[in-house]
PDB file of N, CA and C in Angstrom:
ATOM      1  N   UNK A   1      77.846  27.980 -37.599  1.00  0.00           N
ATOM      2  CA  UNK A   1      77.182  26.925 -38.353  1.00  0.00           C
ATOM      3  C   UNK A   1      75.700  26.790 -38.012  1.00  0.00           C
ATOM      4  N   UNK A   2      75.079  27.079 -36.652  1.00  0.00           N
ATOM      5  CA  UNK A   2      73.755  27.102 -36.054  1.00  0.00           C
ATOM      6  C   UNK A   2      72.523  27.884 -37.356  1.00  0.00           C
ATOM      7  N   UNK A   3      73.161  29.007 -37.380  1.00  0.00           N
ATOM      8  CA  UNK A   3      72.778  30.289 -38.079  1.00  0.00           C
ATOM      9  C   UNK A   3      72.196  29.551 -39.547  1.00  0.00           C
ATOM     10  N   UNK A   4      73.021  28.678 -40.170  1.00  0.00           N
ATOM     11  CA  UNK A   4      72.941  28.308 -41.373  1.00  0.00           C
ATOM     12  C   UNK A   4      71.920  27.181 -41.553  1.00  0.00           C
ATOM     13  N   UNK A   5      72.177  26.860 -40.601  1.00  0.00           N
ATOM     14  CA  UNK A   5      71.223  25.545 -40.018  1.00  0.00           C
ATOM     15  C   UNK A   5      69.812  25.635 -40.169  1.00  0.00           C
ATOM     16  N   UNK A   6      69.576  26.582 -39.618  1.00  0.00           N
ATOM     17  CA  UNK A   6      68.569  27.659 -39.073  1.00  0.00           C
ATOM     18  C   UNK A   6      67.539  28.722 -40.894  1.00  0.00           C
ATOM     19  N   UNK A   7      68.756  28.798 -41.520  1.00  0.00           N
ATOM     20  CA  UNK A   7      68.798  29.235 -42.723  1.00  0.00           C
ATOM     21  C   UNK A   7      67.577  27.977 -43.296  1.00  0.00           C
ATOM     22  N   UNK A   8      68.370  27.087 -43.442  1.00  0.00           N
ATOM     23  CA  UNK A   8      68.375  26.046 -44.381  1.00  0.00           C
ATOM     24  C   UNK A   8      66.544  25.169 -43.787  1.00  0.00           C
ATOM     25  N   UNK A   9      66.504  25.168 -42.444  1.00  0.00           N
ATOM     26  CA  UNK A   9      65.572  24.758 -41.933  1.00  0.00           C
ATOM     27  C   UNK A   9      64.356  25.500 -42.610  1.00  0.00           C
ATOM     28  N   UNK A  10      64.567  26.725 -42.396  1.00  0.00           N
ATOM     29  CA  UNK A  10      63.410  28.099 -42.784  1.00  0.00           C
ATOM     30  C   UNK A  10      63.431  27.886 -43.909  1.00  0.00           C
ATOM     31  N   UNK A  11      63.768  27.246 -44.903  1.00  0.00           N
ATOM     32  CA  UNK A  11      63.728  27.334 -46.781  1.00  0.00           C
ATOM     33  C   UNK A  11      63.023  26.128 -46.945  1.00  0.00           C
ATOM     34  N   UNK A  12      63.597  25.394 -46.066  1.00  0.00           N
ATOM     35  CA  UNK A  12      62.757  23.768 -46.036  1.00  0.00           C
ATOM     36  C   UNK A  12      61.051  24.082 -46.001  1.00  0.00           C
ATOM     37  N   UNK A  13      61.015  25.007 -44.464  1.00  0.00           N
ATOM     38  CA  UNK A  13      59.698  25.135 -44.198  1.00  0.00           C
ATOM     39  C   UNK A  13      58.573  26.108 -45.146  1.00  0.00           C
ATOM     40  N   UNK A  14      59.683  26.886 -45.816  1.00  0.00           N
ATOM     41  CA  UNK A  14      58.647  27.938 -46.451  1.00  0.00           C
ATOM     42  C   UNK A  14      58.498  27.132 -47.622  1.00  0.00           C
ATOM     43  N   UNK A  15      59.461  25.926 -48.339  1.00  0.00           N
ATOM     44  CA  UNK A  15      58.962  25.012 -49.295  1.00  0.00           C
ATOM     45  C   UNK A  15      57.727  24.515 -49.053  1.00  0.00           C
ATOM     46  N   UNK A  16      57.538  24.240 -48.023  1.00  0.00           N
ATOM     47  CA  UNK A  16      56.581  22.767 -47.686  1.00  0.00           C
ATOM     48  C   UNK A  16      55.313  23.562 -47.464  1.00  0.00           C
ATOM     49  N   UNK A  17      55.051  24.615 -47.065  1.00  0.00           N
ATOM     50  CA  UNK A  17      54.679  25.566 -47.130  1.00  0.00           C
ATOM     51  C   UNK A  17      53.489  25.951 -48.293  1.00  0.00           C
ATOM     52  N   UNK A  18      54.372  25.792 -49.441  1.00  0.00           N
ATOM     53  CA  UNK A  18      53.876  26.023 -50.938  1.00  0.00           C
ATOM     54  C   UNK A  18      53.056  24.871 -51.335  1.00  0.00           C
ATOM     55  N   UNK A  19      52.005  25.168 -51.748  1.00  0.00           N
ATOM     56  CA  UNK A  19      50.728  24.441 -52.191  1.00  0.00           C
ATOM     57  C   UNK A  19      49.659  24.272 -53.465  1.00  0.00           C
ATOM     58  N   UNK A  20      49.048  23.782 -53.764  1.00  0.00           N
ATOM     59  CA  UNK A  20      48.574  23.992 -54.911  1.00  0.00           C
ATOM     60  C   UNK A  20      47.782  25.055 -55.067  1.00  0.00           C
ATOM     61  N   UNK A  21      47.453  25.449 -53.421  1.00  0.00           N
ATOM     62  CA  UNK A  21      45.768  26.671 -54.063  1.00  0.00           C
ATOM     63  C   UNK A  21      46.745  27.869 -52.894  1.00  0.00           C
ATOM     64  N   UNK A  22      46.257  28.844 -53.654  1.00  0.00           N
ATOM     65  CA  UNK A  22      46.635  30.324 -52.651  1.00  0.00           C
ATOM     66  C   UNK A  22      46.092  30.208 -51.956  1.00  0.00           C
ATOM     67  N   UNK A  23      45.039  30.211 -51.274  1.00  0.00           N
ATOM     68  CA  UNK A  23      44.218  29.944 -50.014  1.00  0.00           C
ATOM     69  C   UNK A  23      45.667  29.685 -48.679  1.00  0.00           C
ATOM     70  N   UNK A  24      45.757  28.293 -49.420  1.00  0.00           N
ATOM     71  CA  UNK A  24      46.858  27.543 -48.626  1.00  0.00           C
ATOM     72  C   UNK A  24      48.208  28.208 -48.463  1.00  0.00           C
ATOM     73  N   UNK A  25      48.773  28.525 -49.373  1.00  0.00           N
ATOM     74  CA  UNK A  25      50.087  29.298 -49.547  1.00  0.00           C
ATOM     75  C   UNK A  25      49.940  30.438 -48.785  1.00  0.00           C
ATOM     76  N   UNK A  26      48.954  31.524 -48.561  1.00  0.00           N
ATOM     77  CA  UNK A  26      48.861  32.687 -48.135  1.00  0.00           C
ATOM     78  C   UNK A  26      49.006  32.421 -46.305  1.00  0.00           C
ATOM     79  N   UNK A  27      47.613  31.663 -45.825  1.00  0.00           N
ATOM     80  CA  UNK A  27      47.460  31.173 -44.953  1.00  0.00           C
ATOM     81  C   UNK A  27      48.493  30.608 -44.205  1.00  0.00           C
ATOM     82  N   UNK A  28      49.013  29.444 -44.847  1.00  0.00           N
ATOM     83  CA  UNK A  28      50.854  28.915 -44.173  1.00  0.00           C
ATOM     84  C   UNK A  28      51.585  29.923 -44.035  1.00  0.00           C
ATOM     85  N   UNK A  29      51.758  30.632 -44.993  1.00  0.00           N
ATOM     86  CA  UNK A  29      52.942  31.466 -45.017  1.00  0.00           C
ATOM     87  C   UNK A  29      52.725  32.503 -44.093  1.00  0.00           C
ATOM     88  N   UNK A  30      51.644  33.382 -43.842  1.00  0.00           N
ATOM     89  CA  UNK A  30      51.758  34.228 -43.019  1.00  0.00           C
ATOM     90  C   UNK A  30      51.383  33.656 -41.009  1.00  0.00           C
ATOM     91  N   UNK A  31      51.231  32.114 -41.348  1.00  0.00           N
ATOM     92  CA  UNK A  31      51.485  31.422 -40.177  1.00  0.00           C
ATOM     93  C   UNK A  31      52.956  31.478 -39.319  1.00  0.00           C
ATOM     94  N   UNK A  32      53.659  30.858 -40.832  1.00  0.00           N
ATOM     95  CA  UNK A  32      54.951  30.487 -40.440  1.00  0.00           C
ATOM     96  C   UNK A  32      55.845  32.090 -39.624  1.00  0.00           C
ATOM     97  N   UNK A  33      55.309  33.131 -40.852  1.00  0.00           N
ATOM     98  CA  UNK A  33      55.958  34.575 -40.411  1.00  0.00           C
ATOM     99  C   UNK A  33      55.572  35.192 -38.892  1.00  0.00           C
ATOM    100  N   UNK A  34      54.364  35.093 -38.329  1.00  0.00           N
ATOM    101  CA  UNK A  34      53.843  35.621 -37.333  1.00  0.00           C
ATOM    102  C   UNK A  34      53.768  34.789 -36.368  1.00  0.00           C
ATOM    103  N   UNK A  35      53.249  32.980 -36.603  1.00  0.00           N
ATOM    104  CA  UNK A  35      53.507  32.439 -35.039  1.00  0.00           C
ATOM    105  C   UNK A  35      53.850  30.947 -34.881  1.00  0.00           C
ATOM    106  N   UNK A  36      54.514  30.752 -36.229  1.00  0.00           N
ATOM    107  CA  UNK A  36      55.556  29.625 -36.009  1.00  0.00           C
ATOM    108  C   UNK A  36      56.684  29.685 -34.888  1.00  0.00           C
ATOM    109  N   UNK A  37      57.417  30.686 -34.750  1.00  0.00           N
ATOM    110  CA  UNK A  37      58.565  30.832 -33.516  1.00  0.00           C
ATOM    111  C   UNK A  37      57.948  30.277 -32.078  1.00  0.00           C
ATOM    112  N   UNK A  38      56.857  30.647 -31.886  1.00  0.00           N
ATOM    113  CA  UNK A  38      56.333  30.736 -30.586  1.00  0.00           C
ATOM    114  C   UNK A  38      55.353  29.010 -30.776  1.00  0.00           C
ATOM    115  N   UNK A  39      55.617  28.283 -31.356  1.00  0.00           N
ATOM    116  CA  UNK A  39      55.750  26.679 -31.237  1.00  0.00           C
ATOM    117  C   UNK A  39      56.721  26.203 -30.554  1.00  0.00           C
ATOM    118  N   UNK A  40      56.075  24.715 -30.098  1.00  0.00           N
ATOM    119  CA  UNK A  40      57.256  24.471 -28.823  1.00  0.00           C
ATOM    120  C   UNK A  40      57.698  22.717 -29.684  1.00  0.00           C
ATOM    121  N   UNK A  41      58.202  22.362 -29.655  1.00  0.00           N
ATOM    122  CA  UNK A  41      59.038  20.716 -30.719  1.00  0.00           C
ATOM    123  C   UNK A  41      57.769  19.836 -31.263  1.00  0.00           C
ATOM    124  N   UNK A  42      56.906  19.520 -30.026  1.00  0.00           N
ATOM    125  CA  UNK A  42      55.697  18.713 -30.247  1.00  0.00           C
ATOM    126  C   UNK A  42      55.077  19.821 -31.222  1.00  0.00           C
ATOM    127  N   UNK A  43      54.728  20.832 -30.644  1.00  0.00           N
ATOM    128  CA  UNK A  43      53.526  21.818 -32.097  1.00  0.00           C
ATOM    129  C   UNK A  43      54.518  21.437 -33.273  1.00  0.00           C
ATOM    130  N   UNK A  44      55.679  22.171 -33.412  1.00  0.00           N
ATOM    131  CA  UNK A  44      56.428  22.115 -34.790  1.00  0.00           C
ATOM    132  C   UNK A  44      56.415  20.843 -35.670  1.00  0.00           C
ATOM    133  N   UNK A  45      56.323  19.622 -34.554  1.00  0.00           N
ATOM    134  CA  UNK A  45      56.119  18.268 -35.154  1.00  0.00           C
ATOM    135  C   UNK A  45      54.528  18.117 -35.685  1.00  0.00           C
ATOM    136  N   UNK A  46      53.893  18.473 -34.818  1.00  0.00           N
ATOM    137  CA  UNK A  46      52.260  18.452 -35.195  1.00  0.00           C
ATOM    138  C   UNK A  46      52.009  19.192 -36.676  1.00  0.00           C
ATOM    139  N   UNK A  47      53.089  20.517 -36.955  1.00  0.00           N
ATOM    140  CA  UNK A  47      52.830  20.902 -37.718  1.00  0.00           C
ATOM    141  C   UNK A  47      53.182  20.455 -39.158  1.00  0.00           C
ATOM    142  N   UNK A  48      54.423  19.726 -39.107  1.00  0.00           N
ATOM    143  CA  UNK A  48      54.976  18.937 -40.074  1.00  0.00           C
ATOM    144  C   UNK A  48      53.572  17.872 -40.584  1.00  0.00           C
ATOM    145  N   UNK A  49      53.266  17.480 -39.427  1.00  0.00           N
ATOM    146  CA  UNK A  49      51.765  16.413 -39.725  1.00  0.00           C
ATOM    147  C   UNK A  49      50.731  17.040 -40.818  1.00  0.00           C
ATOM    148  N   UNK A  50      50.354  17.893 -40.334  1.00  0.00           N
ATOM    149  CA  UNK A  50      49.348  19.195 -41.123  1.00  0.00           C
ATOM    150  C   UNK A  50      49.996  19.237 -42.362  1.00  0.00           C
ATOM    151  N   UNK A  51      50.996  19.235 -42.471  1.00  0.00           N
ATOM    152  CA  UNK A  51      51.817  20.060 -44.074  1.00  0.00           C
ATOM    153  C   UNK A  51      51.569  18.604 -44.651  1.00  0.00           C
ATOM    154  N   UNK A  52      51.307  17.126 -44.517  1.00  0.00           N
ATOM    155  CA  UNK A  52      51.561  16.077 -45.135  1.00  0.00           C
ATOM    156  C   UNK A  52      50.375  15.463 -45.147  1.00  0.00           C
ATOM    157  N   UNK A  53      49.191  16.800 -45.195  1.00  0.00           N
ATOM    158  CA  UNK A  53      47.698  16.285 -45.501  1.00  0.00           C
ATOM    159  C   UNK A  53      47.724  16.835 -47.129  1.00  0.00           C
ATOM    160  N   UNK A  54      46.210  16.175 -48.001  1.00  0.00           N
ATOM    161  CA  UNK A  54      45.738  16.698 -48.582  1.00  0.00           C
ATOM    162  C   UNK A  54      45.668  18.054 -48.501  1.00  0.00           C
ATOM    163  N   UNK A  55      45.507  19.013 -49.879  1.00  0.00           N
ATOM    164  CA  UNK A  55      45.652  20.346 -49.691  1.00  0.00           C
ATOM    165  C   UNK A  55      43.837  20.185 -49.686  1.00  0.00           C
ATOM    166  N   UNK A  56      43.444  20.052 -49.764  1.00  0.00           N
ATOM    167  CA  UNK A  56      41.563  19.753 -49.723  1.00  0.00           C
ATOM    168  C   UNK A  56      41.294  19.577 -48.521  1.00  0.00           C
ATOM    169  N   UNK A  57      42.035  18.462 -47.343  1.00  0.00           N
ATOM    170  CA  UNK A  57      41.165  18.605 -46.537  1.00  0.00           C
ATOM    171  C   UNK A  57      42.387  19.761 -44.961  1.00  0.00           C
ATOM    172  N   UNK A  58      43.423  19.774 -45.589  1.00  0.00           N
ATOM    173  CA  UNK A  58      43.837  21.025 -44.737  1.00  0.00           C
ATOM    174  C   UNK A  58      43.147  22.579 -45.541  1.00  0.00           C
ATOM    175  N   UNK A  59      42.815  22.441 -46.133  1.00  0.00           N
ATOM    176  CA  UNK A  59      42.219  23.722 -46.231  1.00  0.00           C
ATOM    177  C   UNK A  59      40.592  23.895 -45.345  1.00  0.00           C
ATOM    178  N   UNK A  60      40.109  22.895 -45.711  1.00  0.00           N
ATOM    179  CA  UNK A  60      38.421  22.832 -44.537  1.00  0.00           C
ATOM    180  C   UNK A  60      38.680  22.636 -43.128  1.00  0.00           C
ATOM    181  N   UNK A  61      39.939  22.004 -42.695  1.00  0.00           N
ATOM    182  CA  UNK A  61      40.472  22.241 -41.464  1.00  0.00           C
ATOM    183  C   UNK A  61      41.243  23.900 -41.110  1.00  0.00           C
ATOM    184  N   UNK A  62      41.304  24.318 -42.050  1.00  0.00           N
ATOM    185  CA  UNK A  62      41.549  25.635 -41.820  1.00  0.00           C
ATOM    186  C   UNK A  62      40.679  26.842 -42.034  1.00  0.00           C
ATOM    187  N   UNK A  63      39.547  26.627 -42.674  1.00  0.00           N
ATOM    188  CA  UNK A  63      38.554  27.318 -42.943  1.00  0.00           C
ATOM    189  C   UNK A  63      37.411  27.009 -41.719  1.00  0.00           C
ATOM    190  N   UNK A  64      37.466  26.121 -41.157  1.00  0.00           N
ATOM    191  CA  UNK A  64      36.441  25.538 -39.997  1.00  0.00           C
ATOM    192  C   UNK A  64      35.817  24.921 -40.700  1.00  0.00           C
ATOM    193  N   UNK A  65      35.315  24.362 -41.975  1.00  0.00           N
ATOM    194  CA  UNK A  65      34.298  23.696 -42.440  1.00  0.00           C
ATOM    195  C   UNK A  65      34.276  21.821 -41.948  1.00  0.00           C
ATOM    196  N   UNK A  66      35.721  21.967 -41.548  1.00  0.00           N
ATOM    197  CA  UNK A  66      35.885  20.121 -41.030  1.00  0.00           C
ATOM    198  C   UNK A  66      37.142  20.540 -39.635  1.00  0.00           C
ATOM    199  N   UNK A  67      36.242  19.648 -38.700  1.00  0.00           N
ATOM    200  CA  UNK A  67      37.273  19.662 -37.264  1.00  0.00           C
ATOM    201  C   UNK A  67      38.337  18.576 -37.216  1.00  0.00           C
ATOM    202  N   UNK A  68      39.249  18.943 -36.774  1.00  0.00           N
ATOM    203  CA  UNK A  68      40.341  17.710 -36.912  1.00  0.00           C
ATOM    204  C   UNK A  68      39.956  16.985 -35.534  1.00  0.00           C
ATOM    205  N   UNK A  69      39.904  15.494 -35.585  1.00  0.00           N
ATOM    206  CA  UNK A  69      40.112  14.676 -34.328  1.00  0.00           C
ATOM    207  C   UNK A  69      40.908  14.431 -33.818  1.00  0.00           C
ATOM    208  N   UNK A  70      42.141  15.110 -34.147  1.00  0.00           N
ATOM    209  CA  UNK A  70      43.002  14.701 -33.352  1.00  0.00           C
ATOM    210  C   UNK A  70      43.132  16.210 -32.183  1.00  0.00           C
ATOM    211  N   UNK A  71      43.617  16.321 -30.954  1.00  0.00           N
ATOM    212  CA  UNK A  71      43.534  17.401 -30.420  1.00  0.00           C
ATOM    213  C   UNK A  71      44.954  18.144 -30.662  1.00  0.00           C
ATOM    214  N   UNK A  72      46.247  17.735 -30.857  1.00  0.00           N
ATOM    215  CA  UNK A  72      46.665  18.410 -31.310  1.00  0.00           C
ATOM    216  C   UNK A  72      47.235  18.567 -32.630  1.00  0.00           C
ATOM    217  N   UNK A  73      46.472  18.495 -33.541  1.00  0.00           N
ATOM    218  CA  UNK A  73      46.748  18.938 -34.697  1.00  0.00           C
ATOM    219  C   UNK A  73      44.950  20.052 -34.741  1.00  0.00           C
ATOM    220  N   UNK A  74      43.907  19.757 -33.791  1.00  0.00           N
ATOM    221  CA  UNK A  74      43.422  20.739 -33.818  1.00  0.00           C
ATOM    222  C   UNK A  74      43.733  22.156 -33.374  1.00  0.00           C
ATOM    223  N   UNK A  75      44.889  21.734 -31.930  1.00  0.00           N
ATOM    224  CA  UNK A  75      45.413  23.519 -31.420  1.00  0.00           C
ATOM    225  C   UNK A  75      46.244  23.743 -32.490  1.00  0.00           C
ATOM    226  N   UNK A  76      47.352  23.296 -33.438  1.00  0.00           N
ATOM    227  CA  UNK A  76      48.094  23.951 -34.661  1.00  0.00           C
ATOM    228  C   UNK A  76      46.921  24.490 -35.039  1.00  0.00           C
ATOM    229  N   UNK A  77      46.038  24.035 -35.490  1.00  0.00           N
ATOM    230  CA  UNK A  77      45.251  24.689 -36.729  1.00  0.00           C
ATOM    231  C   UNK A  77      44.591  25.683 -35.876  1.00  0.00           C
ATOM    232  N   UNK A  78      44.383  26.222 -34.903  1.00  0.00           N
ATOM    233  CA  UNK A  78      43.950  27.155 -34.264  1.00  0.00           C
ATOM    234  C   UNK A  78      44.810  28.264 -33.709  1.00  0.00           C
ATOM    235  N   UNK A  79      45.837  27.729 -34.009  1.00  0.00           N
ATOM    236  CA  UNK A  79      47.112  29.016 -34.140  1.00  0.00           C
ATOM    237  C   UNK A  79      47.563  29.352 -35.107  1.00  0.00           C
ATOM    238  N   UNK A  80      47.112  28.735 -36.545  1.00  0.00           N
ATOM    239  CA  UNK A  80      47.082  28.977 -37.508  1.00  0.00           C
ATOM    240  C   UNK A  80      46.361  29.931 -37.606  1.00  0.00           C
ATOM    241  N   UNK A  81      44.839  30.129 -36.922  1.00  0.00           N
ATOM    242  CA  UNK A  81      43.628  30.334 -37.801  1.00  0.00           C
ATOM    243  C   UNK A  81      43.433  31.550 -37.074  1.00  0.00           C
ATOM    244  N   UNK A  82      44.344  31.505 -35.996  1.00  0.00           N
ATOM    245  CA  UNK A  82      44.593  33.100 -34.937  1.00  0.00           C
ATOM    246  C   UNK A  82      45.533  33.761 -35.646  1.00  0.00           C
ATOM    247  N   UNK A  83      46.753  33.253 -36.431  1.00  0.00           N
ATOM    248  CA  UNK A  83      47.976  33.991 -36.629  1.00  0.00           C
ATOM    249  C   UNK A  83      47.452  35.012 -37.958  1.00  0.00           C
ATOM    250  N   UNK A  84      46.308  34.169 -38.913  1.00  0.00           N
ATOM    251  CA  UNK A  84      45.607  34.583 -39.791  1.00  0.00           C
ATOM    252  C   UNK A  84      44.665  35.915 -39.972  1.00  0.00           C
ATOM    253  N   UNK A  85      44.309  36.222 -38.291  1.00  0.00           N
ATOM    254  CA  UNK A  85      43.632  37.590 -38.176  1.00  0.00           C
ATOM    255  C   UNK A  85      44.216  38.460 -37.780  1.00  0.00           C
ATOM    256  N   UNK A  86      44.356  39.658 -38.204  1.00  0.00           N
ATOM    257  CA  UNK A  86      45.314  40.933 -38.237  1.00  0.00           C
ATOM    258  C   UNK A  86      44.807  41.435 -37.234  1.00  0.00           C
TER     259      UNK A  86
END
Protein backbone atom coordinates (compact mmCIF):
# COMPACT_ATOMS: atom_id res chain seq x y z
CA UNK A 1 0.00 0.00 0.00
CA UNK A 2 3.24 2.44 0.77
CA UNK A 3 4.18 2.08 -3.00
CA UNK A 4 0.75 3.49 -4.04
CA UNK A 5 0.87 6.06 -1.64
CA UNK A 6 3.96 7.14 -2.94
CA UNK A 7 2.31 6.82 -6.55
CA UNK A 8 -0.44 9.02 -5.75
CA UNK A 9 1.76 11.62 -3.77
CA UNK A 10 4.13 11.99 -7.06
CA UNK A 11 0.85 12.80 -9.37
CA UNK A 12 -0.25 15.23 -6.71
CA UNK A 13 3.20 16.86 -6.97
CA UNK A 14 3.79 16.79 -10.67
CA UNK A 15 0.05 18.45 -10.73
CA UNK A 16 0.95 21.29 -8.63
CA UNK A 17 3.82 21.46 -10.50
CA UNK A 18 1.91 22.59 -13.72
CA UNK A 19 1.62 26.28 -14.29
CA UNK A 20 0.54 28.82 -16.44
CA UNK A 21 3.96 29.76 -18.22
CA UNK A 22 6.61 26.99 -19.41
CA UNK A 23 9.29 28.78 -17.80
CA UNK A 24 7.61 27.45 -14.63
CA UNK A 25 6.49 23.99 -15.72
CA UNK A 26 9.97 23.14 -17.21
CA UNK A 27 11.88 24.52 -14.24
CA UNK A 28 9.52 22.58 -11.43
CA UNK A 29 9.45 19.70 -13.24
CA UNK A 30 12.93 19.01 -13.88
CA UNK A 31 13.35 20.11 -10.05
CA UNK A 32 11.02 17.65 -8.85
CA UNK A 33 12.93 14.79 -11.28
CA UNK A 34 16.58 15.55 -10.23
CA UNK A 35 16.44 16.98 -6.57
CA UNK A 36 13.22 16.77 -4.96
CA UNK A 37 14.18 13.17 -3.27
CA UNK A 38 17.13 14.61 -1.60
CA UNK A 39 14.63 17.20 0.46
CA UNK A 40 14.28 16.56 3.98
CA UNK A 41 10.01 17.20 5.48
CA UNK A 42 10.73 20.95 6.39
CA UNK A 43 12.29 21.62 2.53
CA UNK A 44 9.30 19.47 1.05
CA UNK A 45 6.98 21.67 3.24
CA UNK A 46 8.86 24.89 2.22
CA UNK A 47 8.31 23.65 -1.08
CA UNK A 48 4.60 23.19 -1.00
CA UNK A 49 4.88 27.10 0.19
CA UNK A 50 6.67 28.06 -3.19
CA UNK A 51 4.04 26.05 -5.33
CA UNK A 52 1.15 28.40 -3.54
CA UNK A 53 2.82 31.66 -4.81
CA UNK A 54 1.91 33.68 -7.74
CA UNK A 55 3.31 32.17 -10.95
CA UNK A 56 4.85 35.97 -11.50
CA UNK A 57 6.51 36.30 -8.55
CA UNK A 58 7.87 32.52 -8.24
CA UNK A 59 9.18 32.86 -11.45
CA UNK A 60 11.57 36.24 -10.50
CA UNK A 61 12.34 34.23 -7.44
CA UNK A 62 13.55 31.72 -9.68
CA UNK A 63 15.16 33.66 -12.27
CA UNK A 64 17.10 35.81 -9.45
CA UNK A 65 15.40 38.98 -10.48
CA UNK A 66 13.54 39.11 -6.77
CA UNK A 67 15.16 37.48 -3.44
CA UNK A 68 12.84 35.75 -1.21
CA UNK A 69 12.93 36.97 2.59
CA UNK A 70 12.25 34.31 3.92
CA UNK A 71 15.53 32.02 4.38
CA UNK A 72 14.05 29.01 3.79
CA UNK A 73 12.05 29.28 1.02
CA UNK A 74 15.23 31.09 -0.28
CA UNK A 75 17.51 27.61 0.07
CA UNK A 76 14.33 25.68 -1.94
CA UNK A 77 14.70 28.12 -4.56
CA UNK A 78 18.38 27.59 -4.69
CA UNK A 79 18.06 23.96 -5.11
CA UNK A 80 15.79 24.60 -7.52
CA UNK A 81 17.99 26.94 -9.40
CA UNK A 82 21.05 24.27 -8.93
CA UNK A 83 18.85 21.24 -9.97
CA UNK A 84 18.18 23.53 -13.17
CA UNK A 85 21.91 23.47 -14.43
CA UNK A 86 23.01 20.42 -16.29
Amino acid sequence: MPVMDDTIGARKLAWRCRRGMLELDILLSDFVQRGYDALDERQRADFARLLALPDQELLEYLLGTKQARDGDLAHVIACIRHAAVP
